[in-house]
PDB file of N, CA and C in Angstrom:
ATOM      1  N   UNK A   1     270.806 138.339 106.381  1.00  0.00           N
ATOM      2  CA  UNK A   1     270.495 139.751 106.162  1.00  0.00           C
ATOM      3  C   UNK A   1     271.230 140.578 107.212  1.00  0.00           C
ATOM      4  N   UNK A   2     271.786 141.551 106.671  1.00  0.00           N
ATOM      5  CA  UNK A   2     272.589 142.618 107.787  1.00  0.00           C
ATOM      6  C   UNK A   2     271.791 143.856 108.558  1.00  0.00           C
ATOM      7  N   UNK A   3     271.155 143.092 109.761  1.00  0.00           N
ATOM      8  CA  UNK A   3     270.453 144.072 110.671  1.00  0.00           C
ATOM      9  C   UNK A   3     271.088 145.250 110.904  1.00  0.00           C
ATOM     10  N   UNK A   4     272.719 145.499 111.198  1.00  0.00           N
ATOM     11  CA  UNK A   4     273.226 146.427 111.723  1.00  0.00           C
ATOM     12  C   UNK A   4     272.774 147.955 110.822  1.00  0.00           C
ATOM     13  N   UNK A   5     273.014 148.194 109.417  1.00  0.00           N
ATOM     14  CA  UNK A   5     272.586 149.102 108.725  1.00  0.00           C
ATOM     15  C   UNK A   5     270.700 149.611 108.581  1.00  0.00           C
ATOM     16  N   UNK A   6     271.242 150.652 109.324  1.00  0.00           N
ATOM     17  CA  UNK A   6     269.908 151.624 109.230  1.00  0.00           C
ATOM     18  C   UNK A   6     268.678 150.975 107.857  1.00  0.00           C
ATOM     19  N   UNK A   7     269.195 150.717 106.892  1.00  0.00           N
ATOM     20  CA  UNK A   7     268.005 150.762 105.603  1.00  0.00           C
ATOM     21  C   UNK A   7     267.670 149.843 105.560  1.00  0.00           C
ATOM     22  N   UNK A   8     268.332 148.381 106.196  1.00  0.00           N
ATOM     23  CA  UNK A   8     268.175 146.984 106.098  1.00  0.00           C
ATOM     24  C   UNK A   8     267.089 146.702 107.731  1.00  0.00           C
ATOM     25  N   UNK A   9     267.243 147.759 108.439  1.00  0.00           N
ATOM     26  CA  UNK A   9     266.447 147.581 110.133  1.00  0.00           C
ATOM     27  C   UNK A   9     264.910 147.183 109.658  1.00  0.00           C
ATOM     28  N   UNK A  10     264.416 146.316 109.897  1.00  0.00           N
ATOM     29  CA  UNK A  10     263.117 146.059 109.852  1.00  0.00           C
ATOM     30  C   UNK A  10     262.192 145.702 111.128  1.00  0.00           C
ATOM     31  N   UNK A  11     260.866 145.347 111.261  1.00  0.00           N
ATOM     32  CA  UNK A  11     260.221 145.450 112.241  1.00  0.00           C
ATOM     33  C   UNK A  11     259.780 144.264 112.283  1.00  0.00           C
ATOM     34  N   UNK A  12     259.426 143.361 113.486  1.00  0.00           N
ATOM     35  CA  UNK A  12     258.958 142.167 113.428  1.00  0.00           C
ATOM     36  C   UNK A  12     257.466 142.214 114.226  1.00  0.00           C
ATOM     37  N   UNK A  13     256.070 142.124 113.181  1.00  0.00           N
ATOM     38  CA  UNK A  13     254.705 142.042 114.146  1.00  0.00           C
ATOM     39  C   UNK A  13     253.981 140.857 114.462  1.00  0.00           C
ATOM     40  N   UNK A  14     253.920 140.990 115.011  1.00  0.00           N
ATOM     41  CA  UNK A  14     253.107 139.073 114.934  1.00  0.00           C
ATOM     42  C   UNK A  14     251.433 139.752 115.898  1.00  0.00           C
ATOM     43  N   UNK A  15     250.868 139.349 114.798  1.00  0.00           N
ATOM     44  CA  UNK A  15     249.472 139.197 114.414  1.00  0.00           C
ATOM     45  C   UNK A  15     249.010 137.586 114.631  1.00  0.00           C
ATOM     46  N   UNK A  16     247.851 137.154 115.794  1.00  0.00           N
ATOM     47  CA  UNK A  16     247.340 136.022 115.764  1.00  0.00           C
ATOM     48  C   UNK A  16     248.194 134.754 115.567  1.00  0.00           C
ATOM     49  N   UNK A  17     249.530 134.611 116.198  1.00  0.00           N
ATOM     50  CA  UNK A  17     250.358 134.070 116.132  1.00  0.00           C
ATOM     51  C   UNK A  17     251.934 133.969 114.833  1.00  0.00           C
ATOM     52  N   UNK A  18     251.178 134.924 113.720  1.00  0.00           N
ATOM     53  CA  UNK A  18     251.871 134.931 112.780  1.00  0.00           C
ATOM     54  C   UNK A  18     252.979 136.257 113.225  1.00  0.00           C
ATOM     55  N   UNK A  19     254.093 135.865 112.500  1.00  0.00           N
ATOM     56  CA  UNK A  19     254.993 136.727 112.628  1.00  0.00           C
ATOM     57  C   UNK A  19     255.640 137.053 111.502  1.00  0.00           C
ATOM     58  N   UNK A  20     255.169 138.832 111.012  1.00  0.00           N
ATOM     59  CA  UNK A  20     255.821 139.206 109.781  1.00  0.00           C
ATOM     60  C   UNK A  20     256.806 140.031 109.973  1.00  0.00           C
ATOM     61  N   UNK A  21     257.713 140.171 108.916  1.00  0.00           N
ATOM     62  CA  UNK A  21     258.801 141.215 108.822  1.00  0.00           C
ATOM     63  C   UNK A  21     258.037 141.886 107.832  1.00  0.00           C
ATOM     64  N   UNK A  22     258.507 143.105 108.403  1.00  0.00           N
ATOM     65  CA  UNK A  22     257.872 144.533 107.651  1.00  0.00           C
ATOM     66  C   UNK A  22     259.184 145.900 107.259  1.00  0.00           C
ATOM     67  N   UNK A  23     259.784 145.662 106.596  1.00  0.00           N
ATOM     68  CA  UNK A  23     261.221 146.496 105.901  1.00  0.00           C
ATOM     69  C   UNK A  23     260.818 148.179 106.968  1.00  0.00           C
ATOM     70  N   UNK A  24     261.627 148.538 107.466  1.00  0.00           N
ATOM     71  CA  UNK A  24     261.467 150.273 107.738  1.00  0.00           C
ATOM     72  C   UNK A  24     261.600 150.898 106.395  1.00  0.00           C
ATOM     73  N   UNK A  25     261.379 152.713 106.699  1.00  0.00           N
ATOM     74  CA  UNK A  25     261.706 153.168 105.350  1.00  0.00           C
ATOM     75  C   UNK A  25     263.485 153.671 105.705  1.00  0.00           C
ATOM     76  N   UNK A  26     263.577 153.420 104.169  1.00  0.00           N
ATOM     77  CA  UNK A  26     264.993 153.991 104.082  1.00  0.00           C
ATOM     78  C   UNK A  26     265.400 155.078 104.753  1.00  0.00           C
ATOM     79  N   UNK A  27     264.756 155.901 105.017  1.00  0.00           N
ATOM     80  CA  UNK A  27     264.963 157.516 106.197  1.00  0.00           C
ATOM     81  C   UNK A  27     264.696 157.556 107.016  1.00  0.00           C
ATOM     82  N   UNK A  28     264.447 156.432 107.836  1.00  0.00           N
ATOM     83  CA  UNK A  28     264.041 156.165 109.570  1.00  0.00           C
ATOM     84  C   UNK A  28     264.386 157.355 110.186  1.00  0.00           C
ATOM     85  N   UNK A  29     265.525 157.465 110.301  1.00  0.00           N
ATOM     86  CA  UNK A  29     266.606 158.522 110.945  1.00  0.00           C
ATOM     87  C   UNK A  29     266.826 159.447 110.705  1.00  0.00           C
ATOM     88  N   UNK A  30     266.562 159.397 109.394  1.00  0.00           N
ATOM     89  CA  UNK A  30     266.639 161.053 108.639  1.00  0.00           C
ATOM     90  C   UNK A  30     265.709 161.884 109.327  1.00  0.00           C
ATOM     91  N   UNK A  31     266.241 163.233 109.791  1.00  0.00           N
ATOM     92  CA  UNK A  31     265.024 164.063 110.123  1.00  0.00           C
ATOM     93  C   UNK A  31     265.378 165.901 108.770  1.00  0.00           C
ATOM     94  N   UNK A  32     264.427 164.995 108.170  1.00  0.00           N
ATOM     95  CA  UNK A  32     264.380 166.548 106.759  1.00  0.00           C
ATOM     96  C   UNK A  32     263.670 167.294 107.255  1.00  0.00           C
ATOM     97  N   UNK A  33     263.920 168.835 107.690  1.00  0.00           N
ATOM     98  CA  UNK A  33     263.280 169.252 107.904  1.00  0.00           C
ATOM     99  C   UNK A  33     262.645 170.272 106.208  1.00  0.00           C
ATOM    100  N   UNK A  34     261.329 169.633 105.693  1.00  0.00           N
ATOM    101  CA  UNK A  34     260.702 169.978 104.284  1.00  0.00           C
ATOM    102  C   UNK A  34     260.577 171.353 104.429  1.00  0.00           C
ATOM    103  N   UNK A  35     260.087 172.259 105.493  1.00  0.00           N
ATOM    104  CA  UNK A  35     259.561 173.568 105.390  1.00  0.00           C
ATOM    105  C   UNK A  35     261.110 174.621 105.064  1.00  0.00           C
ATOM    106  N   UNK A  36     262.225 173.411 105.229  1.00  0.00           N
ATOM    107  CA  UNK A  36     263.587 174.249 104.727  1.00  0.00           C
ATOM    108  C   UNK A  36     263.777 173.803 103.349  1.00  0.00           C
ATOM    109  N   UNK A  37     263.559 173.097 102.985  1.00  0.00           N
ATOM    110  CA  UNK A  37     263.987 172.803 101.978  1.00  0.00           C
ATOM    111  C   UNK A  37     262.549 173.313 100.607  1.00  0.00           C
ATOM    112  N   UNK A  38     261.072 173.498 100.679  1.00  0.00           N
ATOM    113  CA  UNK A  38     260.511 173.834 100.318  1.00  0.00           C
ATOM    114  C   UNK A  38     260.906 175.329 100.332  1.00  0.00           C
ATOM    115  N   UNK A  39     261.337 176.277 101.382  1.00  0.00           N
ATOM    116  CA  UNK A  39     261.403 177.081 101.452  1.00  0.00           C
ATOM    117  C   UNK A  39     262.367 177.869 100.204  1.00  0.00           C
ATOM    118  N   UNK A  40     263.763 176.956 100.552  1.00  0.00           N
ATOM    119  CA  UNK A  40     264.329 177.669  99.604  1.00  0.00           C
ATOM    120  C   UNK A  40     264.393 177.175  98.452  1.00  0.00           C
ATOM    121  N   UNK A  41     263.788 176.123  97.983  1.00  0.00           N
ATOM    122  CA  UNK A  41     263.666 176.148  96.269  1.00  0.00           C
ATOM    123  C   UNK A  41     262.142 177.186  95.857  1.00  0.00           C
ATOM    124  N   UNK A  42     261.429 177.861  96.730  1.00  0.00           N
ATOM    125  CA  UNK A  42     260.863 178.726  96.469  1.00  0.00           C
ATOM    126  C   UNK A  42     261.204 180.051  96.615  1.00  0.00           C
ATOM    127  N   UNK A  43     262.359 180.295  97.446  1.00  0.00           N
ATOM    128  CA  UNK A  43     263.501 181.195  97.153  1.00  0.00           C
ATOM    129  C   UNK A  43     264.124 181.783  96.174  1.00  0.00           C
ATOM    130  N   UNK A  44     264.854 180.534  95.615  1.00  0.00           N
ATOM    131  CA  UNK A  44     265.310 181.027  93.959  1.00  0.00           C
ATOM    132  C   UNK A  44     264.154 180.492  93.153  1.00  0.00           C
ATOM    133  N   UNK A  45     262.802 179.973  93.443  1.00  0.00           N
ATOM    134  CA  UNK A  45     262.449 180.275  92.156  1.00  0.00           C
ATOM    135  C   UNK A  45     261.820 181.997  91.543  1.00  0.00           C
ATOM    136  N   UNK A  46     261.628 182.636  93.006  1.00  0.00           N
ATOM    137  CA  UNK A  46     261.338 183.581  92.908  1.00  0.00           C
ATOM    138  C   UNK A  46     262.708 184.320  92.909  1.00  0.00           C
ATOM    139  N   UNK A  47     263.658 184.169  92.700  1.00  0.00           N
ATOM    140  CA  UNK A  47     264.783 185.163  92.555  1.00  0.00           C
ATOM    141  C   UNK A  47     264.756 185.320  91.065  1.00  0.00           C
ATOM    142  N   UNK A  48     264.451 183.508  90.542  1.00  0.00           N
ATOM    143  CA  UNK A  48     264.830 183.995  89.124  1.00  0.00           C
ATOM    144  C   UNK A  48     263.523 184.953  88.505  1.00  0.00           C
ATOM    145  N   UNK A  49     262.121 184.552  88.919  1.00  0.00           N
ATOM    146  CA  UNK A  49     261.295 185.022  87.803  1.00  0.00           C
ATOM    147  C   UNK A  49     261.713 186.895  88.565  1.00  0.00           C
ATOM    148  N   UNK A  50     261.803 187.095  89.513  1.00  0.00           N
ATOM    149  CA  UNK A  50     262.682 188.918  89.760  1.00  0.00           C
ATOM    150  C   UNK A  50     262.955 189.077  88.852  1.00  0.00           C
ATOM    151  N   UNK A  51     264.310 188.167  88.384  1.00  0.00           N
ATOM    152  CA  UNK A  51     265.218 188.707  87.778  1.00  0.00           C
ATOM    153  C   UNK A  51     264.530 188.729  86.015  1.00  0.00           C
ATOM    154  N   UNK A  52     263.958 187.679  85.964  1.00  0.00           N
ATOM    155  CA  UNK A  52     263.332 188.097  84.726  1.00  0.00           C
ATOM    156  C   UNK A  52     262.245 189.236  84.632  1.00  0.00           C
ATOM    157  N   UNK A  53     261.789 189.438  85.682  1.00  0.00           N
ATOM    158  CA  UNK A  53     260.692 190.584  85.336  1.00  0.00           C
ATOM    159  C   UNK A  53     261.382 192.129  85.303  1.00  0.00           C
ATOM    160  N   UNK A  54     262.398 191.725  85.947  1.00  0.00           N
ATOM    161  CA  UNK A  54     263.374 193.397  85.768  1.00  0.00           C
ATOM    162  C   UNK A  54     263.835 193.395  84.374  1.00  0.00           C
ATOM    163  N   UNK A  55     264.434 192.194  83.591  1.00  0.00           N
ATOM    164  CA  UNK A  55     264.709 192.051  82.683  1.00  0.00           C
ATOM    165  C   UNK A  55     263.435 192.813  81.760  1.00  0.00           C
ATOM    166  N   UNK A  56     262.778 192.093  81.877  1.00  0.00           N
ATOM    167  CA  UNK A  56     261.777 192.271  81.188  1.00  0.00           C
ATOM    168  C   UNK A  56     261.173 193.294  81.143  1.00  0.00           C
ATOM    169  N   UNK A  57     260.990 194.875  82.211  1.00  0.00           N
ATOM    170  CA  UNK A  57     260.609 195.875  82.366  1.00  0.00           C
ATOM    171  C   UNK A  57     261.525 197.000  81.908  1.00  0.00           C
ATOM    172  N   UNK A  58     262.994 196.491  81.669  1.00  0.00           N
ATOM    173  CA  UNK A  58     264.199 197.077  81.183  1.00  0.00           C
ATOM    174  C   UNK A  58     263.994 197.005  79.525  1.00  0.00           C
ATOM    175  N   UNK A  59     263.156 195.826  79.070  1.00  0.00           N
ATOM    176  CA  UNK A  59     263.265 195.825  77.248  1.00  0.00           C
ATOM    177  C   UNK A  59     262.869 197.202  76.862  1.00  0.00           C
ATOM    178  N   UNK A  60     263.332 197.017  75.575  1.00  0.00           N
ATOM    179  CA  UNK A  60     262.942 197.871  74.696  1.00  0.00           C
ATOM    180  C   UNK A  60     262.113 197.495  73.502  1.00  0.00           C
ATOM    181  N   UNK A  61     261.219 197.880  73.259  1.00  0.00           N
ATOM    182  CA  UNK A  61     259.815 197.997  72.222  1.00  0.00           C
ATOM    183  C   UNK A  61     260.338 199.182  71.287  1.00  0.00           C
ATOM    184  N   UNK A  62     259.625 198.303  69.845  1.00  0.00           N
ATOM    185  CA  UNK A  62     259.274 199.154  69.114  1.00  0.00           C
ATOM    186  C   UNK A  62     257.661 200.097  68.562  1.00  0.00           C
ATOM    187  N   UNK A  63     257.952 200.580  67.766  1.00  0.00           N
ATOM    188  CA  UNK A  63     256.698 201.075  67.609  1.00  0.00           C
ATOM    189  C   UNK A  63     255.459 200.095  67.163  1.00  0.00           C
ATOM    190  N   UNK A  64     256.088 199.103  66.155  1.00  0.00           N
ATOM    191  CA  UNK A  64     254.760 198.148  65.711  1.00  0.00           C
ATOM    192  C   UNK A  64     254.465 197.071  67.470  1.00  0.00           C
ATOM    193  N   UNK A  65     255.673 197.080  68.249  1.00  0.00           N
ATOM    194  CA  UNK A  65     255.263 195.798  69.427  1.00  0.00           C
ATOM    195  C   UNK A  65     254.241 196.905  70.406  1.00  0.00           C
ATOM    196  N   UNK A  66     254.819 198.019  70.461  1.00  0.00           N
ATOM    197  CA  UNK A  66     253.562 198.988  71.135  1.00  0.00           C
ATOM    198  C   UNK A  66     252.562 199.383  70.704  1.00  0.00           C
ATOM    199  N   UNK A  67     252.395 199.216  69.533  1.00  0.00           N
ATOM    200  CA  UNK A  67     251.194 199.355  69.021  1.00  0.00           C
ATOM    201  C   UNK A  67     250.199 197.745  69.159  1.00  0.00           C
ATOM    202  N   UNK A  68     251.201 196.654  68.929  1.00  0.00           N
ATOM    203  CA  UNK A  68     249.873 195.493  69.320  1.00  0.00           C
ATOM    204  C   UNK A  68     249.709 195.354  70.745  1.00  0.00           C
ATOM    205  N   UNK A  69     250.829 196.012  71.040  1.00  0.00           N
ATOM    206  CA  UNK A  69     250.617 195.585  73.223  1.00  0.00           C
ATOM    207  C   UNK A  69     248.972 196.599  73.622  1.00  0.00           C
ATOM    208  N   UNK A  70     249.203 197.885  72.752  1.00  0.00           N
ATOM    209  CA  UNK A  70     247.963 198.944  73.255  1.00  0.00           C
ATOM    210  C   UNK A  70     246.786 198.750  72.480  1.00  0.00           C
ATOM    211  N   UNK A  71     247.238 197.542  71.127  1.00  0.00           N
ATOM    212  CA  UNK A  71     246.076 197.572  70.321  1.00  0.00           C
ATOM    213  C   UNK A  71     245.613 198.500  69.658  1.00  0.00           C
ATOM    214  N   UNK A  72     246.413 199.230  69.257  1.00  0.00           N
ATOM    215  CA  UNK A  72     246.012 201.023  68.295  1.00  0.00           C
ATOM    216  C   UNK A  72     247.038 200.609  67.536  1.00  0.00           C
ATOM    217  N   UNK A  73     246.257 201.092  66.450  1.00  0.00           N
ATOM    218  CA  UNK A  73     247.328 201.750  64.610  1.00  0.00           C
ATOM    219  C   UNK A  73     248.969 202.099  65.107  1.00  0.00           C
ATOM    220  N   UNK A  74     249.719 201.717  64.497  1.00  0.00           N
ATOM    221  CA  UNK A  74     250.864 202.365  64.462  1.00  0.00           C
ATOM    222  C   UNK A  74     250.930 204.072  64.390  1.00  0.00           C
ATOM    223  N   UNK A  75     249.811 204.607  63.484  1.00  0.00           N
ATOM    224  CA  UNK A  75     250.215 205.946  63.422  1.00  0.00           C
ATOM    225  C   UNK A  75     249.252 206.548  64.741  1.00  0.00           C
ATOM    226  N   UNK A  76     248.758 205.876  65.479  1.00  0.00           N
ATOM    227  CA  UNK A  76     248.803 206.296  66.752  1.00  0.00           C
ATOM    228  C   UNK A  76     249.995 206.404  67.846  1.00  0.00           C
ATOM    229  N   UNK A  77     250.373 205.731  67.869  1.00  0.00           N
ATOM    230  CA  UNK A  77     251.737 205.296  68.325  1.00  0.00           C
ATOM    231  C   UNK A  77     252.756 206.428  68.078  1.00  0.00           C
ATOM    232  N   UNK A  78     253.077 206.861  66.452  1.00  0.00           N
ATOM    233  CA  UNK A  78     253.682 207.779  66.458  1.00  0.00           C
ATOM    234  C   UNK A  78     253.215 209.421  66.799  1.00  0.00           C
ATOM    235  N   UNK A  79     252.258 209.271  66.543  1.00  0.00           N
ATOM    236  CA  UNK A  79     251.355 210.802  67.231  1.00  0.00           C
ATOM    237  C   UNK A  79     251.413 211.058  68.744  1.00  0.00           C
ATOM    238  N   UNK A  80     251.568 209.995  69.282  1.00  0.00           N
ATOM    239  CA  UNK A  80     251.293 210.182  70.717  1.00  0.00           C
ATOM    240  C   UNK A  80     252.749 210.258  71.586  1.00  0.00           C
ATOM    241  N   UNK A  81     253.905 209.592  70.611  1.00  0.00           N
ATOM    242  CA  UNK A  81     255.213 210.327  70.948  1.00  0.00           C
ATOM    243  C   UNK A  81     255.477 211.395  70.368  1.00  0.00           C
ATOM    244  N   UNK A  82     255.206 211.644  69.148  1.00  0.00           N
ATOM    245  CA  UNK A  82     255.988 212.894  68.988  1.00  0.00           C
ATOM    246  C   UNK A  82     254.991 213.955  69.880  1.00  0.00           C
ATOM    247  N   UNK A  83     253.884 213.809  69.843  1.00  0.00           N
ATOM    248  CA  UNK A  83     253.311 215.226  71.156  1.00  0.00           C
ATOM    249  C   UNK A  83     253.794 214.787  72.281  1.00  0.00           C
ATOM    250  N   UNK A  84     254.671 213.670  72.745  1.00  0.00           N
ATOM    251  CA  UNK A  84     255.198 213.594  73.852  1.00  0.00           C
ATOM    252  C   UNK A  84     254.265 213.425  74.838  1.00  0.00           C
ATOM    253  N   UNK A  85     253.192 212.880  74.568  1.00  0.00           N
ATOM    254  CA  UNK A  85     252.220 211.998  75.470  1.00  0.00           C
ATOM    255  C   UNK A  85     252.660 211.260  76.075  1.00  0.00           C
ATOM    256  N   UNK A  86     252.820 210.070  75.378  1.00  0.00           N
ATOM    257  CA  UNK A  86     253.372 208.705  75.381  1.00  0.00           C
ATOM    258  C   UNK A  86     255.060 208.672  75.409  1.00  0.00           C
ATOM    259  N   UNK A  87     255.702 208.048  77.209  1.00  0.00           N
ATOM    260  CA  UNK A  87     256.893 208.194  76.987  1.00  0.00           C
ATOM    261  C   UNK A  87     257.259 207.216  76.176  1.00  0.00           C
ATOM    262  N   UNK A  88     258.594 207.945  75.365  1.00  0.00           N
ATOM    263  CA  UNK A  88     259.523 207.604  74.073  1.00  0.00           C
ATOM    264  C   UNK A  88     260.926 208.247  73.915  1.00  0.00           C
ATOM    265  N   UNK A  89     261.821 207.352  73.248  1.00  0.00           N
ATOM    266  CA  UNK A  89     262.587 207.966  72.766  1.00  0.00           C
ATOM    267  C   UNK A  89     263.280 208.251  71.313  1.00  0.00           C
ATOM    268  N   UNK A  90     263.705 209.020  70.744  1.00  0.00           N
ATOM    269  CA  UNK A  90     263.458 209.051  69.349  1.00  0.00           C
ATOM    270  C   UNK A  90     265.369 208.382  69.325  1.00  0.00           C
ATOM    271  N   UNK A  91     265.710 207.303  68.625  1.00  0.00           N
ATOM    272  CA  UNK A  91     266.958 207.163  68.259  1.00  0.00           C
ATOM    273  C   UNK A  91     266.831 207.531  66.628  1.00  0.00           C
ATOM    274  N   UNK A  92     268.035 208.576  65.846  1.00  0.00           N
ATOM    275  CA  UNK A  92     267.871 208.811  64.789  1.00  0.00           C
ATOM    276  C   UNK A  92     266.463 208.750  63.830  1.00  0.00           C
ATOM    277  N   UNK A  93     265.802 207.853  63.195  1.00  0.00           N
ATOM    278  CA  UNK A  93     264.327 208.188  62.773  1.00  0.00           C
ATOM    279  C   UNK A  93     263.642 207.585  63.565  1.00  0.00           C
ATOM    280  N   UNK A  94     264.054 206.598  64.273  1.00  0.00           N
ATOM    281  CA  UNK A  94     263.044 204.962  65.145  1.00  0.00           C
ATOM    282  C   UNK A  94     262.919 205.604  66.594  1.00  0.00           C
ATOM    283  N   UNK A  95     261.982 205.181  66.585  1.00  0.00           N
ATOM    284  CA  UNK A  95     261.309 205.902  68.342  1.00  0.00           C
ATOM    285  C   UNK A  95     261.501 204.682  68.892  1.00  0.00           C
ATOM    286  N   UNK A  96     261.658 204.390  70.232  1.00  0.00           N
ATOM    287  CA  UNK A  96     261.943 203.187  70.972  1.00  0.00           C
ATOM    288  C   UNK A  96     261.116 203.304  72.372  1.00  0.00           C
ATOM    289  N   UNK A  97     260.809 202.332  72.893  1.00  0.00           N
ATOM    290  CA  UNK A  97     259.774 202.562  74.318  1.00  0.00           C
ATOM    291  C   UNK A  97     260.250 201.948  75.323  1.00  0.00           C
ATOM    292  N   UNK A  98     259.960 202.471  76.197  1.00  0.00           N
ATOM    293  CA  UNK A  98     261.075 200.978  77.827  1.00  0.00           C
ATOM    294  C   UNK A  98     259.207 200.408  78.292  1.00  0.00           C
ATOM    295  N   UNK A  99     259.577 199.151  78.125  1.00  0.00           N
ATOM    296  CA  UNK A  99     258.115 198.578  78.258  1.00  0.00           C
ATOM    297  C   UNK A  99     257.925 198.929  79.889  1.00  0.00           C
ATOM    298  N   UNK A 100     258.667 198.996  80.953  1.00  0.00           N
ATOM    299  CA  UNK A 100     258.228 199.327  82.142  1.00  0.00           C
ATOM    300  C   UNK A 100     257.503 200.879  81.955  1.00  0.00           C
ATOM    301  N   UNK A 101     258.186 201.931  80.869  1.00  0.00           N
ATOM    302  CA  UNK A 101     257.329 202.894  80.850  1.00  0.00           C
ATOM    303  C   UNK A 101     255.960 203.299  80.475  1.00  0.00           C
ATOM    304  N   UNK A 102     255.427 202.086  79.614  1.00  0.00           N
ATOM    305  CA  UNK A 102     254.674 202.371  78.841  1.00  0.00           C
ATOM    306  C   UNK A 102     253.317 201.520  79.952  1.00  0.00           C
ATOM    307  N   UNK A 103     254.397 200.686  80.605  1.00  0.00           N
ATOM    308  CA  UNK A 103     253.272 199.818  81.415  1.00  0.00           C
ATOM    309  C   UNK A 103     252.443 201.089  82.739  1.00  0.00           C
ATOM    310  N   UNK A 104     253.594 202.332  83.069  1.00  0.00           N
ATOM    311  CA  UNK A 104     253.164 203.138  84.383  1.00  0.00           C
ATOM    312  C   UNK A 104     252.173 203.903  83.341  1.00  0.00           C
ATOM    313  N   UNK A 105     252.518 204.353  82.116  1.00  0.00           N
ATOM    314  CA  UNK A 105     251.956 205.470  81.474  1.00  0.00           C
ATOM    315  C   UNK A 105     250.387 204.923  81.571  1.00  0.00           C
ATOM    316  N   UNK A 106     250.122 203.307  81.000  1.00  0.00           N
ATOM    317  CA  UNK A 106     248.751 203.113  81.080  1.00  0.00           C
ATOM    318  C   UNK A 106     248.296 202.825  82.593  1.00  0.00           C
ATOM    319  N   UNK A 107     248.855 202.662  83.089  1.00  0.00           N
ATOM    320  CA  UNK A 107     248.261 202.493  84.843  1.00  0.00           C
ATOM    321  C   UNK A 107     248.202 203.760  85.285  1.00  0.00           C
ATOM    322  N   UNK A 108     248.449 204.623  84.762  1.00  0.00           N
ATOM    323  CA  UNK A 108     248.298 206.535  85.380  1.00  0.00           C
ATOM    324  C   UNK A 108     247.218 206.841  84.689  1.00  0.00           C
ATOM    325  N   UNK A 109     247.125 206.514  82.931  1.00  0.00           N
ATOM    326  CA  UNK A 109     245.921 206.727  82.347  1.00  0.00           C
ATOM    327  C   UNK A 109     244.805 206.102  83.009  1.00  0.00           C
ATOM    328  N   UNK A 110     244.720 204.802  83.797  1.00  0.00           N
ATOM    329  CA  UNK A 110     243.435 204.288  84.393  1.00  0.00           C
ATOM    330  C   UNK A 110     243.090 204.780  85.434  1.00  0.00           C
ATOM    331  N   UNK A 111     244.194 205.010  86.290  1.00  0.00           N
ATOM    332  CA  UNK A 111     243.832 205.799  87.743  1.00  0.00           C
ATOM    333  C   UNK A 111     243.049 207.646  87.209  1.00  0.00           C
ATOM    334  N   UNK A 112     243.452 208.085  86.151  1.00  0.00           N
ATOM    335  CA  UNK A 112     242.997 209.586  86.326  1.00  0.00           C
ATOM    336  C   UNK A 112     241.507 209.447  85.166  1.00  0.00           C
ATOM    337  N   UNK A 113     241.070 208.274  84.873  1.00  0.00           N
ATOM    338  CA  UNK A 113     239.663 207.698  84.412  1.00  0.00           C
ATOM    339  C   UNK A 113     238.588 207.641  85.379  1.00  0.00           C
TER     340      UNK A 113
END
C-alpha cells in the first residue's frame, strides 16, 4: 500500500494489544472553508429568484388574470380602469396592468382601511 499519498495515510491504534488500521478521510488536509462556499451558492440563489421577481413585477396582466388575482367579475375590472381607479393601460380596445402596479394599488388600498 502507498503511504506516501495523502488519501491512502491511515492511522494505526492498538487497543488491548490489538493493532488496527483505520483509513483517514480523503480531505485530511483539505481545509474548506463551508461558510464560503455556503455563502455564495446562497448568493446566486438569491440573485436569481431577484431577478425573477423583477421579472415578474415587470409582467403584464390582462383583464380576466386581474380579475382572478383580485377575485372580482371582469366587469369590475373594467369599471375600475376606465374611472381610472385602478392603474391601467388602455392598448387599442385591451386594457393591460403591470402586476407590480396592481400589487402597490392593493397595499395602499389596505394601509388607508
Amino acid at each position: 500500500m502507498d503511504f506516501d499519498h495523502p488519501s491512502r495515510m491511515g492511522a494505526r491504534i492498538s487497543l488491548k494489544g490489538e493493532i488496527r488500521f483505520y483509513r483517514v478521510l480523503k480531505f485530511w488536509n483539505c481545509h474548506a472553508d463551508t461558510s464560503v462556499v455556503m455563502n455564495n451558492e446562497v448568493s446566486a440563489a438569491t440573485a436569481i429568484q431577484t431577478e425573477e421577481v423583477t421579472a415578474r413585477e415587470r409582467e403584464i396582466l390582462t383583464v380576466m388574470e386581474v380579475a382572478r388575482f383580485l377575485r372580482v367579475p371582469k366587469s369590475t375590472v373594467y369599471k375600475l380602469a376606465r374611472v381610472g381607479e385602478l392603474p391601467a393601460s388602455k392598448i387599442g380596445k385591451h386594457w393591460r396592468f403591470l402586476r407590480r402596479d396592481i400589487h402597490e394599488w392593493m397595499h395602499g388600498r389596505s394601509r388607508q382601511s
